[in-house]
PDB file of N, CA and C in Angstrom:
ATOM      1  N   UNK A   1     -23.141   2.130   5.313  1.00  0.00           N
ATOM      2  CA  UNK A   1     -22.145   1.909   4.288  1.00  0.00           C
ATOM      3  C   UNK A   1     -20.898   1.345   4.947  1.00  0.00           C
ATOM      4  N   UNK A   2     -20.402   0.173   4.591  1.00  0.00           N
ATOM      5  CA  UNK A   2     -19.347  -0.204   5.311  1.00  0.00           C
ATOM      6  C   UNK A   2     -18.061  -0.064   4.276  1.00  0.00           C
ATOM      7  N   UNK A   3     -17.142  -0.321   4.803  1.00  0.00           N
ATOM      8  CA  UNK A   3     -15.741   0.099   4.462  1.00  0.00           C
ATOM      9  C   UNK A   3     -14.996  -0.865   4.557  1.00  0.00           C
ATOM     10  N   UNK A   4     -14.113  -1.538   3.443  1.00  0.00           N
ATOM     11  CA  UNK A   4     -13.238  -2.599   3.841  1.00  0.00           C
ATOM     12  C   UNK A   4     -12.022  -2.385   3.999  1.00  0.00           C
ATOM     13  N   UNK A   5     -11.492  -3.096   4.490  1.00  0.00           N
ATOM     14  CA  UNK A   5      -9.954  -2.658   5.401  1.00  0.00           C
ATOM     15  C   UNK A   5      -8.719  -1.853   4.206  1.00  0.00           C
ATOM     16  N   UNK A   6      -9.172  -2.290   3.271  1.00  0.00           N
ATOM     17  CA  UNK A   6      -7.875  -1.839   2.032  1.00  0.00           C
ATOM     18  C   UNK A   6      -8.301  -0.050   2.230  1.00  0.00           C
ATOM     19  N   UNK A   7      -9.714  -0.012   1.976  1.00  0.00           N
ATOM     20  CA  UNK A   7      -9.992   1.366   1.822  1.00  0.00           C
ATOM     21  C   UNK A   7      -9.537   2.467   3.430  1.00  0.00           C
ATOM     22  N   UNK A   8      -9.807   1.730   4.032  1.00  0.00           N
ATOM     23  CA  UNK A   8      -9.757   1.883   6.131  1.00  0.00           C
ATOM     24  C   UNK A   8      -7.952   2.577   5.920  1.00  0.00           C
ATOM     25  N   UNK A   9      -7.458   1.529   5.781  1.00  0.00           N
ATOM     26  CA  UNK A   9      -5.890   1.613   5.763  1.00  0.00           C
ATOM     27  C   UNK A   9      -5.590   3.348   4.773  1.00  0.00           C
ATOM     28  N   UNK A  10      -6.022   3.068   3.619  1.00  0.00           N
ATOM     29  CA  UNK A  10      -5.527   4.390   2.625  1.00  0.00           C
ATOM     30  C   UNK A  10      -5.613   5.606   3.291  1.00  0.00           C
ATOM     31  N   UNK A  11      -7.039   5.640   4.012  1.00  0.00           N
ATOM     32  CA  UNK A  11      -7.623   6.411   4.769  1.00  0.00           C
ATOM     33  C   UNK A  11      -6.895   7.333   5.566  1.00  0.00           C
ATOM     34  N   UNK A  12      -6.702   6.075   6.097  1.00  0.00           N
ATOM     35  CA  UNK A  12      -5.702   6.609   7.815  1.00  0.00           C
ATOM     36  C   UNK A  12      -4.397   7.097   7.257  1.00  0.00           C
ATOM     37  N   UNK A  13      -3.887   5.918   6.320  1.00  0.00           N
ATOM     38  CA  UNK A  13      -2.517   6.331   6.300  1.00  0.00           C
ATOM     39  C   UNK A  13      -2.575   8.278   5.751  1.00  0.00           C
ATOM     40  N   UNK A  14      -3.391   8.494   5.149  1.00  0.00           N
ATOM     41  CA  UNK A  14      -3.028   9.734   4.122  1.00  0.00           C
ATOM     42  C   UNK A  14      -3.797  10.549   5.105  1.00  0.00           C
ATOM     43  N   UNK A  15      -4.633  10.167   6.070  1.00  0.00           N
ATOM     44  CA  UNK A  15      -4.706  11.840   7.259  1.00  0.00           C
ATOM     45  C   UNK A  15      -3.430  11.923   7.746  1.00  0.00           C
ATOM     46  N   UNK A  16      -3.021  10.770   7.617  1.00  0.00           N
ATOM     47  CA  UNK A  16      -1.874  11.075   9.063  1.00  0.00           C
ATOM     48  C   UNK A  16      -0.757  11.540   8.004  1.00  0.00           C
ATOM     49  N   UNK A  17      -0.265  11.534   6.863  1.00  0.00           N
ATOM     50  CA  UNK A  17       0.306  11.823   6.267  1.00  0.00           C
ATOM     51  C   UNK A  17       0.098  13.947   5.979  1.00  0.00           C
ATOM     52  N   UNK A  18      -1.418  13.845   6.265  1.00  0.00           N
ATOM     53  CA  UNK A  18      -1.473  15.175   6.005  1.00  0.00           C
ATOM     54  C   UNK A  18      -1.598  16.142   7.224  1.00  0.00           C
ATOM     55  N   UNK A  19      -1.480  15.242   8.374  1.00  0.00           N
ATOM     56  CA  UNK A  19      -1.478  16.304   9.450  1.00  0.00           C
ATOM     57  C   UNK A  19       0.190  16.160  10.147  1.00  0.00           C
ATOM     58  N   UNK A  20       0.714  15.490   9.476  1.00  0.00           N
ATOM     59  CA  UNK A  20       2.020  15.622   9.500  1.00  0.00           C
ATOM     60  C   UNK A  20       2.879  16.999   8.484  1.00  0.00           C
ATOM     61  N   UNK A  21       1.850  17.105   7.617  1.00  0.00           N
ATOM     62  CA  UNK A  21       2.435  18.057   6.638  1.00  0.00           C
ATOM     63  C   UNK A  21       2.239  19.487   7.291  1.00  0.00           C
ATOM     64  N   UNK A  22       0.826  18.847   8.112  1.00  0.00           N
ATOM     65  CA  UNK A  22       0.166  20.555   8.498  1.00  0.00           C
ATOM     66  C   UNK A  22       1.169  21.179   9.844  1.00  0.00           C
ATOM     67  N   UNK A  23       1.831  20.100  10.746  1.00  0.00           N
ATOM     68  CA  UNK A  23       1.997  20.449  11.540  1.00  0.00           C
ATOM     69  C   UNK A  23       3.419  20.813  11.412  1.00  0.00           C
ATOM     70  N   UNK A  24       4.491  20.362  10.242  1.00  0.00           N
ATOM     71  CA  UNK A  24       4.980  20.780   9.712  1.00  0.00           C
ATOM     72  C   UNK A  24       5.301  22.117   9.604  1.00  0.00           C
ATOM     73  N   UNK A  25       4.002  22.587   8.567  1.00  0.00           N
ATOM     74  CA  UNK A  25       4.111  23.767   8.201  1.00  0.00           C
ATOM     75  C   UNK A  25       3.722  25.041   9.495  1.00  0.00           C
ATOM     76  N   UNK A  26       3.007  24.496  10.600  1.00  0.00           N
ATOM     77  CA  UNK A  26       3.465  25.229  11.367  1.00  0.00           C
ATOM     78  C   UNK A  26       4.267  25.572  12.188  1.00  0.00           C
ATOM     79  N   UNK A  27       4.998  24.176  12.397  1.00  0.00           N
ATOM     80  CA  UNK A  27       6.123  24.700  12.883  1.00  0.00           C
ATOM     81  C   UNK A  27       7.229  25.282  12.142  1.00  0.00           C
ATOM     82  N   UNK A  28       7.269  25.206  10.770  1.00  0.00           N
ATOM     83  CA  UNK A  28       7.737  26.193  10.005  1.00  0.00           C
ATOM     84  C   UNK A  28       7.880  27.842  10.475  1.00  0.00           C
ATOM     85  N   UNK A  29       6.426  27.714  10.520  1.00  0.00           N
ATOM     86  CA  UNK A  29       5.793  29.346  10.354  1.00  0.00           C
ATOM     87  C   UNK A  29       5.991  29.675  11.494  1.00  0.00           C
ATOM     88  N   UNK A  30       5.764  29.354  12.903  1.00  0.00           N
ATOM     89  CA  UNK A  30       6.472  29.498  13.770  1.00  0.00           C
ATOM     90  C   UNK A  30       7.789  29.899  14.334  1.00  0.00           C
ATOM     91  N   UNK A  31       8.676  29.076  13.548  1.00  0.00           N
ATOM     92  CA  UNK A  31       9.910  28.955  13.937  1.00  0.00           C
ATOM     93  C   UNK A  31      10.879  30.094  13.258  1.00  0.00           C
ATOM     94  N   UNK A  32      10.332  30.233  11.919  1.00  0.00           N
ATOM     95  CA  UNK A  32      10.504  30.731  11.301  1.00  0.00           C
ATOM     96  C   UNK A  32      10.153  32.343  10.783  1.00  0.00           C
ATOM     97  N   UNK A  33       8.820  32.952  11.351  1.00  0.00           N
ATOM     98  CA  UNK A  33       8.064  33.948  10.704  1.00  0.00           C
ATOM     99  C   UNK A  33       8.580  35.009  12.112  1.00  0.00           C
ATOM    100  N   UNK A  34       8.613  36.012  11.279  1.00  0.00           N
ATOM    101  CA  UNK A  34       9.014  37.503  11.642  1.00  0.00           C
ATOM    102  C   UNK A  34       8.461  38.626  11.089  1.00  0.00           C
ATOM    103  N   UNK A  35       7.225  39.151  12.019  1.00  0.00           N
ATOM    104  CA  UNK A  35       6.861  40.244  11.715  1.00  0.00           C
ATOM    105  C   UNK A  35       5.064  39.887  10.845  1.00  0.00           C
ATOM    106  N   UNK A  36       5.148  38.574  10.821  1.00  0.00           N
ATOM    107  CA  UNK A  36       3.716  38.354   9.590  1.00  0.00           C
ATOM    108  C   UNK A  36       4.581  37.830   8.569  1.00  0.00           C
ATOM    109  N   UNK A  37       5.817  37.553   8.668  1.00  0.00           N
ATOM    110  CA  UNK A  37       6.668  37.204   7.217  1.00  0.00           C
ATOM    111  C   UNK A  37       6.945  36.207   7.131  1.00  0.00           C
ATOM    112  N   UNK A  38       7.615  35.405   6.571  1.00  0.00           N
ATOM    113  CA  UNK A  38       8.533  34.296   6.844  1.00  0.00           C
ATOM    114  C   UNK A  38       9.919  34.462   6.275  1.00  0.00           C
ATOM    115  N   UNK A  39      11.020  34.284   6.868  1.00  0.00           N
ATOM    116  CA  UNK A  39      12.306  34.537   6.718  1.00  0.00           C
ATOM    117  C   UNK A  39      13.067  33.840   5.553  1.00  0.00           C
ATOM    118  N   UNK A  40      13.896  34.460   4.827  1.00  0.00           N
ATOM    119  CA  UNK A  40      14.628  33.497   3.514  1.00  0.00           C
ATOM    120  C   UNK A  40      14.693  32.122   4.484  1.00  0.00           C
ATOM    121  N   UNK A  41      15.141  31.342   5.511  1.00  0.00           N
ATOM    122  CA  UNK A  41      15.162  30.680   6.020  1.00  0.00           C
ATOM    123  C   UNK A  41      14.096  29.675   6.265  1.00  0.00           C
ATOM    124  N   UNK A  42      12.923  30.423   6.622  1.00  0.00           N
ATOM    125  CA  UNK A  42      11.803  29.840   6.243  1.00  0.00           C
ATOM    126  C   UNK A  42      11.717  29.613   5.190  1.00  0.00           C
ATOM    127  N   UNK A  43      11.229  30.372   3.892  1.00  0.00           N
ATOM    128  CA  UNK A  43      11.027  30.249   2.866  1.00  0.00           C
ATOM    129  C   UNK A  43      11.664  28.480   2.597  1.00  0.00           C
ATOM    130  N   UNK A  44      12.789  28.524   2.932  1.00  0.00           N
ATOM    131  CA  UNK A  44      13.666  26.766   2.628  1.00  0.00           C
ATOM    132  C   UNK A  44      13.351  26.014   3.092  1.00  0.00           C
ATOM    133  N   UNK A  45      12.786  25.953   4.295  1.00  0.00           N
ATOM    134  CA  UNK A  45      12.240  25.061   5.176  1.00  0.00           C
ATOM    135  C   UNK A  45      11.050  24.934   5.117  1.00  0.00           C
ATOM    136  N   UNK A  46      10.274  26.387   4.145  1.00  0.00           N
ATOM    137  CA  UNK A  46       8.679  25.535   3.622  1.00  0.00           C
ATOM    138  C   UNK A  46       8.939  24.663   2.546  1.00  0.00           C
ATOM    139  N   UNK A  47       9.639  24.769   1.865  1.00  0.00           N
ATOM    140  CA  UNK A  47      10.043  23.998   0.715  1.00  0.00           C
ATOM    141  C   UNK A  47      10.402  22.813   0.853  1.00  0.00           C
ATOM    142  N   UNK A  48      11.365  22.545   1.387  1.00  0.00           N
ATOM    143  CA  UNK A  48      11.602  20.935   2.554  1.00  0.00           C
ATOM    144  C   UNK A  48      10.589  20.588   2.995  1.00  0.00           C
ATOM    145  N   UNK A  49       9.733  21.435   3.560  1.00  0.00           N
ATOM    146  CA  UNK A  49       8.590  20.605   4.273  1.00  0.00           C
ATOM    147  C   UNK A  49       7.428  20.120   3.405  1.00  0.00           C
ATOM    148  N   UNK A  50       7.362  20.799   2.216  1.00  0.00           N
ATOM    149  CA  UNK A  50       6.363  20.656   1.208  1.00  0.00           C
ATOM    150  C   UNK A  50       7.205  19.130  -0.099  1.00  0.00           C
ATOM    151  N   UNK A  51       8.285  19.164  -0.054  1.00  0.00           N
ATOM    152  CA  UNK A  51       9.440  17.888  -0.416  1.00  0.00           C
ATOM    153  C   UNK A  51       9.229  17.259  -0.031  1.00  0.00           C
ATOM    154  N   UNK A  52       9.089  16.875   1.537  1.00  0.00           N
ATOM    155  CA  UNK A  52       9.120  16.103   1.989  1.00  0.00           C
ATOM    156  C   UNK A  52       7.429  15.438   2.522  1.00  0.00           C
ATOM    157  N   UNK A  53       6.659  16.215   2.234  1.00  0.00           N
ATOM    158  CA  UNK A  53       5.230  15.535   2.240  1.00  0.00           C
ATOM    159  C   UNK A  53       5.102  14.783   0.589  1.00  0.00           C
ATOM    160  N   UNK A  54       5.696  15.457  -0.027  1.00  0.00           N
ATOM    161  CA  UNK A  54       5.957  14.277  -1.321  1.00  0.00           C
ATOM    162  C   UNK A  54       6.323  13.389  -1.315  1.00  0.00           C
ATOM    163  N   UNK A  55       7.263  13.450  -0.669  1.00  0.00           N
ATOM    164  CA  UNK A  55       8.147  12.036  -0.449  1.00  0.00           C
ATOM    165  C   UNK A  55       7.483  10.807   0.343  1.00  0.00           C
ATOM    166  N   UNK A  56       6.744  11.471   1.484  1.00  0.00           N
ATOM    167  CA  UNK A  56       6.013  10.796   2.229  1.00  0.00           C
ATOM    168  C   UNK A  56       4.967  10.126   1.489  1.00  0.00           C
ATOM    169  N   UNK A  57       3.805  11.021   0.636  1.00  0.00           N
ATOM    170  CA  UNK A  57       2.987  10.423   0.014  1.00  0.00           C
ATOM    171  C   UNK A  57       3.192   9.282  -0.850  1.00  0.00           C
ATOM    172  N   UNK A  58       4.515   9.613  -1.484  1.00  0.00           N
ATOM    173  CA  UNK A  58       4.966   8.630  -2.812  1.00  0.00           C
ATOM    174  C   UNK A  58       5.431   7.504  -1.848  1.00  0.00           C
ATOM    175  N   UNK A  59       5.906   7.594  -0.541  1.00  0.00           N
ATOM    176  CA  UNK A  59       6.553   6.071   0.127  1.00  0.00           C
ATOM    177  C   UNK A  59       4.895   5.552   0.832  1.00  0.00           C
ATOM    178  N   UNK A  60       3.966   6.035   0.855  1.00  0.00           N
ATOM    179  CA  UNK A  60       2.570   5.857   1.326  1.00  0.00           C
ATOM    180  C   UNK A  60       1.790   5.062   0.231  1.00  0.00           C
ATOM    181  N   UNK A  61       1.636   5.838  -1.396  1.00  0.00           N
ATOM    182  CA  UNK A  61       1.086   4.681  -2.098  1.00  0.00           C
ATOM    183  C   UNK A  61       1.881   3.866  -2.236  1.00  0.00           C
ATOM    184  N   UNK A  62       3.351   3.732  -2.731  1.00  0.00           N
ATOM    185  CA  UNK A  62       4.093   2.708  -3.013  1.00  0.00           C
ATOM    186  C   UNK A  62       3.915   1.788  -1.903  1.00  0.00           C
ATOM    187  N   UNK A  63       3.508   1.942  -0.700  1.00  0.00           N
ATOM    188  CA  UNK A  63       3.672   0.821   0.564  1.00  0.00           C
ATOM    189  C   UNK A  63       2.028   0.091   0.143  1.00  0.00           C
ATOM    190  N   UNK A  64       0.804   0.827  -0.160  1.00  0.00           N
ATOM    191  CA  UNK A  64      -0.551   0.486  -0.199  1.00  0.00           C
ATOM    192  C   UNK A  64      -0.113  -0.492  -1.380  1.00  0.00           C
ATOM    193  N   UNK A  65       0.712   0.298  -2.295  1.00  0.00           N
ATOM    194  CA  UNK A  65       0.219  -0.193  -3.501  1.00  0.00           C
ATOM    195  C   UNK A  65       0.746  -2.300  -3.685  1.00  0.00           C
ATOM    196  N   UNK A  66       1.640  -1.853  -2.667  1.00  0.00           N
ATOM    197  CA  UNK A  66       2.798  -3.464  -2.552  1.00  0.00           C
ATOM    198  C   UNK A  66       2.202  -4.407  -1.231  1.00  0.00           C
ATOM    199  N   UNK A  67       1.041  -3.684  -0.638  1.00  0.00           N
ATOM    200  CA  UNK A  67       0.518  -4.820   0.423  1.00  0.00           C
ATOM    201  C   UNK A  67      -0.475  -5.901  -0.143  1.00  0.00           C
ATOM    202  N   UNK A  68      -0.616  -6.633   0.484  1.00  0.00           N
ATOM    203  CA  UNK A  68      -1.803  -7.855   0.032  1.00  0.00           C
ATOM    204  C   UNK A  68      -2.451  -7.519   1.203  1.00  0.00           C
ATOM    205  N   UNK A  69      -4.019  -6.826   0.621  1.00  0.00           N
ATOM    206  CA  UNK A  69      -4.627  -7.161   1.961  1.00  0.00           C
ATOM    207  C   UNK A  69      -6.235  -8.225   1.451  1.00  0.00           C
TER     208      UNK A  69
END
């Protein structure tokens, strides 16, 4: 089964979009967690980090969606 480059591109772009989110969130949980918890502090900074994988995604299709390939 082959794959053409439009599909190749979506691909990549949105792992990398999601292991950006993941790694994110651990350094969240990391940085942040006390005890098994996560700190009001955390708590904001999962939230930002979960914002901001939105943001990412929405500037990810909008970029697919505006290329000519």
């Amino acid at each position: 089964m082959s794959l053409d480059r439009e599909t190749v591109t979506q691909i990549a772009l949105s792992a990398v979009a999601v292991l950006l989110f993941i790694a994110g969130t651990v350094v969240v949980s990391t940085n942040y967690g006390a005890n098994g918890d996560l700190t009001q502090e955390g708590g904001i900074a999962l939230v930002a980090a979960i914002a901001a994988f939105v943001v990412v995604m929405l500037a990810a299709g909008l970029f697919l969606e505006r290329r000519e390939f």
